[in-house]
C-alpha atoms as a PDB file:
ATOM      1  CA  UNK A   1     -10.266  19.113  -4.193  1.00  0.00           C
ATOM      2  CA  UNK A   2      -8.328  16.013  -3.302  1.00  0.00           C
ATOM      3  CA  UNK A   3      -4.987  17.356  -3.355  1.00  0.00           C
ATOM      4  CA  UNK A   4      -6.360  20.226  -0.449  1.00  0.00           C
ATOM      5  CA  UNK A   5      -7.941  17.431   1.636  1.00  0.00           C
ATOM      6  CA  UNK A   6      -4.974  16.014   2.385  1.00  0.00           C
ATOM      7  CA  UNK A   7      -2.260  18.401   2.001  1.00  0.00           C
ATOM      8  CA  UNK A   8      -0.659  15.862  -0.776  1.00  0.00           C
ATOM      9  CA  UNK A   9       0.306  17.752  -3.822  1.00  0.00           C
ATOM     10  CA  UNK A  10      -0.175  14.509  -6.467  1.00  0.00           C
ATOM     11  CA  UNK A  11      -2.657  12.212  -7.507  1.00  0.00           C
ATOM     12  CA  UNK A  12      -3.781   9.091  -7.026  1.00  0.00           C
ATOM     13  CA  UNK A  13      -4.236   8.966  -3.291  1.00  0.00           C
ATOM     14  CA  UNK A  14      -4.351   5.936  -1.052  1.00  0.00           C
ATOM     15  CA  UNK A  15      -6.292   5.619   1.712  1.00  0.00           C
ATOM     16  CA  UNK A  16      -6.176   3.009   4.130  1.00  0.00           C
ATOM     17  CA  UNK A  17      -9.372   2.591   6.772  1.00  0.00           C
ATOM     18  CA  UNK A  18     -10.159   6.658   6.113  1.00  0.00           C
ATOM     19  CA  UNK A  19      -6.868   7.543   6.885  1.00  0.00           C
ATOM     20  CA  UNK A  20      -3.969   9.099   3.955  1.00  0.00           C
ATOM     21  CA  UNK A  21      -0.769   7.073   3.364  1.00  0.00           C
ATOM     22  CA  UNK A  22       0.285   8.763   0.108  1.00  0.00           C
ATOM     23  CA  UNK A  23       1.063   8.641  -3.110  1.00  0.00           C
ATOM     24  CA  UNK A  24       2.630   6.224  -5.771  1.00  0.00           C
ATOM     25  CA  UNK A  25       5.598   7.206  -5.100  1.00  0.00           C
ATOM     26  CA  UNK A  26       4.692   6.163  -1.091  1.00  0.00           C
ATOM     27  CA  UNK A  27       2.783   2.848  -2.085  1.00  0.00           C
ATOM     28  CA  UNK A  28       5.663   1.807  -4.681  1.00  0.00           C
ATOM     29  CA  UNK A  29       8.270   2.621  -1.622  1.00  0.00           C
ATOM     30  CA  UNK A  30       6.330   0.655   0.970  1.00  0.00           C
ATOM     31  CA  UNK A  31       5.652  -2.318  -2.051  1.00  0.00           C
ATOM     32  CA  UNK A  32       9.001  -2.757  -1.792  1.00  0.00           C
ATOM     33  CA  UNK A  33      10.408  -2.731   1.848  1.00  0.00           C
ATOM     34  CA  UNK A  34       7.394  -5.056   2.589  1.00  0.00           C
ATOM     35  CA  UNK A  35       5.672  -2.574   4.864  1.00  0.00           C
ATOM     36  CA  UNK A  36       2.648  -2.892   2.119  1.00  0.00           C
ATOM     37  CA  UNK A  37       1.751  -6.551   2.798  1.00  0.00           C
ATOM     38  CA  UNK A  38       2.150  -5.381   6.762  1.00  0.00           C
ATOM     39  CA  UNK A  39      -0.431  -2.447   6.749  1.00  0.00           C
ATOM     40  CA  UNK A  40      -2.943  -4.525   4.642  1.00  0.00           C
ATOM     41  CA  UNK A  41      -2.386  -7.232   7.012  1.00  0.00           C
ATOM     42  CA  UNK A  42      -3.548  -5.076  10.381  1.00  0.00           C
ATOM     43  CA  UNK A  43      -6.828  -4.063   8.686  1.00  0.00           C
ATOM     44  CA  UNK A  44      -8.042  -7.658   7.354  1.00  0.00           C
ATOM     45  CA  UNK A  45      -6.600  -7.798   4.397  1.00  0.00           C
ATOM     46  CA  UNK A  46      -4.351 -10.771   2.676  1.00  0.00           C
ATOM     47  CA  UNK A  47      -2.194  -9.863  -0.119  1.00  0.00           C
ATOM     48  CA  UNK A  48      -2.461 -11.328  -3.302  1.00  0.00           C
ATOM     49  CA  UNK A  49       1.504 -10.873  -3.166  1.00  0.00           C
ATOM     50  CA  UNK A  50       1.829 -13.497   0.040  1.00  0.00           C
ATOM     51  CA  UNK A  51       0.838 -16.047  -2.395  1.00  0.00           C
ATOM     52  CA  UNK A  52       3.796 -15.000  -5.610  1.00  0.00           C
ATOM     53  CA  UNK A  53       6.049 -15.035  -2.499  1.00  0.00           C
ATOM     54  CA  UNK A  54       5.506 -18.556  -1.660  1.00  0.00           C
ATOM     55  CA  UNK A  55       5.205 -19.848  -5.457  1.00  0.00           C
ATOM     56  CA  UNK A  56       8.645 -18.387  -5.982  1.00  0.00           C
ATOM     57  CA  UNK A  57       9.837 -20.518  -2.725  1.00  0.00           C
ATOM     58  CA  UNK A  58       8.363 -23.575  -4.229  1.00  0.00           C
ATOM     59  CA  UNK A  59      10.499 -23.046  -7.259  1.00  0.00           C
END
């Protein structure tokens, strides 16, 4: 199945504009080093977690 497709031994997958970028473990790392908001950013995207970022500057 899934795990064959992509040559990614766990489940759930991500996949950003058809293409893999991994795991939990992979979307929990990039979460938080910020590259997350980044990627989401090149394909359209805005992040829900822009907005917490500025209410906690406010405070």
């Amino acid at each position: 199945g899934i795990k064959n497709y992509s040559n990614w031994p766990t489940i759930p997958q991500v996949y950003l504009n058809g293409e893999f970028v991994g795991g939990c473990d992979i979307l929990l790392q990039m979460h938080q080093n910020g590259d997350l908001v980044e990627e989401l950013k090149k394909l359209g995207i805005r992040s829900a977690l822009l907005d917490a970022e500025k209410d906690q500057d406010k405070k």
